[in-house]
C-alpha atoms as a PDB file:
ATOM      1  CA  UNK A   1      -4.269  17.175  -0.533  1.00  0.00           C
ATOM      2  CA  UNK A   2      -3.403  14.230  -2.430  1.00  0.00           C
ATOM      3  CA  UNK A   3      -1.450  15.650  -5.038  1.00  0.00           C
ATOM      4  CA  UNK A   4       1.710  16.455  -3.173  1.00  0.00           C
ATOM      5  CA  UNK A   5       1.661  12.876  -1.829  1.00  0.00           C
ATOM      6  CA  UNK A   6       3.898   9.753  -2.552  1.00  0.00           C
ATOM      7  CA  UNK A   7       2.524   6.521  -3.787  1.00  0.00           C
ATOM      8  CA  UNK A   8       2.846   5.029  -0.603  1.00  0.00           C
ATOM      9  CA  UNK A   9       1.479   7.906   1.099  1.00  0.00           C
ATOM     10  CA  UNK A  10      -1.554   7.830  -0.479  1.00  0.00           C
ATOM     11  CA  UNK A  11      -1.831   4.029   0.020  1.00  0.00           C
ATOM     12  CA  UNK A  12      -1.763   4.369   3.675  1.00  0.00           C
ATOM     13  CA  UNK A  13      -4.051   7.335   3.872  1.00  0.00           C
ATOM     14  CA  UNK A  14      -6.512   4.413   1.909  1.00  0.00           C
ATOM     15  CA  UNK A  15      -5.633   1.765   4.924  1.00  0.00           C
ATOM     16  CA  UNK A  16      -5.641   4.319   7.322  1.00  0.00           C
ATOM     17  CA  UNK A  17      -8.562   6.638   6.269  1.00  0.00           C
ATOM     18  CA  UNK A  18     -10.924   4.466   4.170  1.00  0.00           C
ATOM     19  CA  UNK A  19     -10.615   1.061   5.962  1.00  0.00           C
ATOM     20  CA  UNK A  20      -9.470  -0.513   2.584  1.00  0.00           C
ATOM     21  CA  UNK A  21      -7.617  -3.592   3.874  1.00  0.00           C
ATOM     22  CA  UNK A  22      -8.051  -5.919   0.804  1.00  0.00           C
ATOM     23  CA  UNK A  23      -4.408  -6.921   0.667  1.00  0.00           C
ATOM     24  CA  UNK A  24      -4.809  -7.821  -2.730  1.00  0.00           C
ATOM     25  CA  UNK A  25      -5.346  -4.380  -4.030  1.00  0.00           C
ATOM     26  CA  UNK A  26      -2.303  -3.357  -2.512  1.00  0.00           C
ATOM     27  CA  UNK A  27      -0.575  -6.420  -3.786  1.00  0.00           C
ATOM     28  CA  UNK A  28      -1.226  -5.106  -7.715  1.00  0.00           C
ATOM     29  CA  UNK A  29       0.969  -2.097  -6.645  1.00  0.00           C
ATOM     30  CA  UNK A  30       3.988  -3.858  -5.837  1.00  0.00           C
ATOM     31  CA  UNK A  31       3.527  -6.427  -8.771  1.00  0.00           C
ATOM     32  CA  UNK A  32       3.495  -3.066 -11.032  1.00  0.00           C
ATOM     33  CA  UNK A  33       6.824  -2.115  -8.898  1.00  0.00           C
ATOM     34  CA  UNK A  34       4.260   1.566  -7.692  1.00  0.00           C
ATOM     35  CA  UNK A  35       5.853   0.367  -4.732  1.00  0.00           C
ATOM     36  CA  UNK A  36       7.921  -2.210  -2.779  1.00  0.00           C
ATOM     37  CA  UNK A  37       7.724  -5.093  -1.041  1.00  0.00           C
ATOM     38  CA  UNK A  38       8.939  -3.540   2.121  1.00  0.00           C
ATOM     39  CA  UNK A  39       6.368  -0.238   1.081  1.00  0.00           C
ATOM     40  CA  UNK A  40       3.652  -2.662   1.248  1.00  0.00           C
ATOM     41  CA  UNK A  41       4.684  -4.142   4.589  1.00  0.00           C
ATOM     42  CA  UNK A  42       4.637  -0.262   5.717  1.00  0.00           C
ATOM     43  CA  UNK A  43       1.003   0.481   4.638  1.00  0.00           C
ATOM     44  CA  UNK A  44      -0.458  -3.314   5.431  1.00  0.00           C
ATOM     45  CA  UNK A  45       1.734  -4.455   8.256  1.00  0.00           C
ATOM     46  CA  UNK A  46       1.874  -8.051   6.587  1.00  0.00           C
ATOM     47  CA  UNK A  47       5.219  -9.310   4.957  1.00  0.00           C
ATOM     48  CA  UNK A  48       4.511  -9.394   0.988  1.00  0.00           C
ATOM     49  CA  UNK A  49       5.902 -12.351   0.680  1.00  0.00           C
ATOM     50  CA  UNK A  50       3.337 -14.157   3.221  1.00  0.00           C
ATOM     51  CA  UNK A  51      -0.070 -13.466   1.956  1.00  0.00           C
END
């Protein structure tokens, strides 16, 4: 199932699924540029530039 998924789908299936909510581990992602600042307001619902 997770092969055919995006970056950022696979992120929010973690949120979503798993309860992972560390905002730091999605933080690494956007500091890598796996995904944007406005991806990681998508999967965490917190602006990137706030936490």
């Amino acid at each position: 199932m997770i092969d055919f998924m995006t970056q950022v789908q696979r992120l929010q299936f973690f949120w979503n699924t798993f309860g992972n909510h560390d905002l730091s581990f999605y933080k690494v992602y956007v500091q890598c540029s796996a995904i944007t600042k406005e991806d990681y307001k998508t999967i965490t619902g917190q602006d990137y530039d706030m936490v």
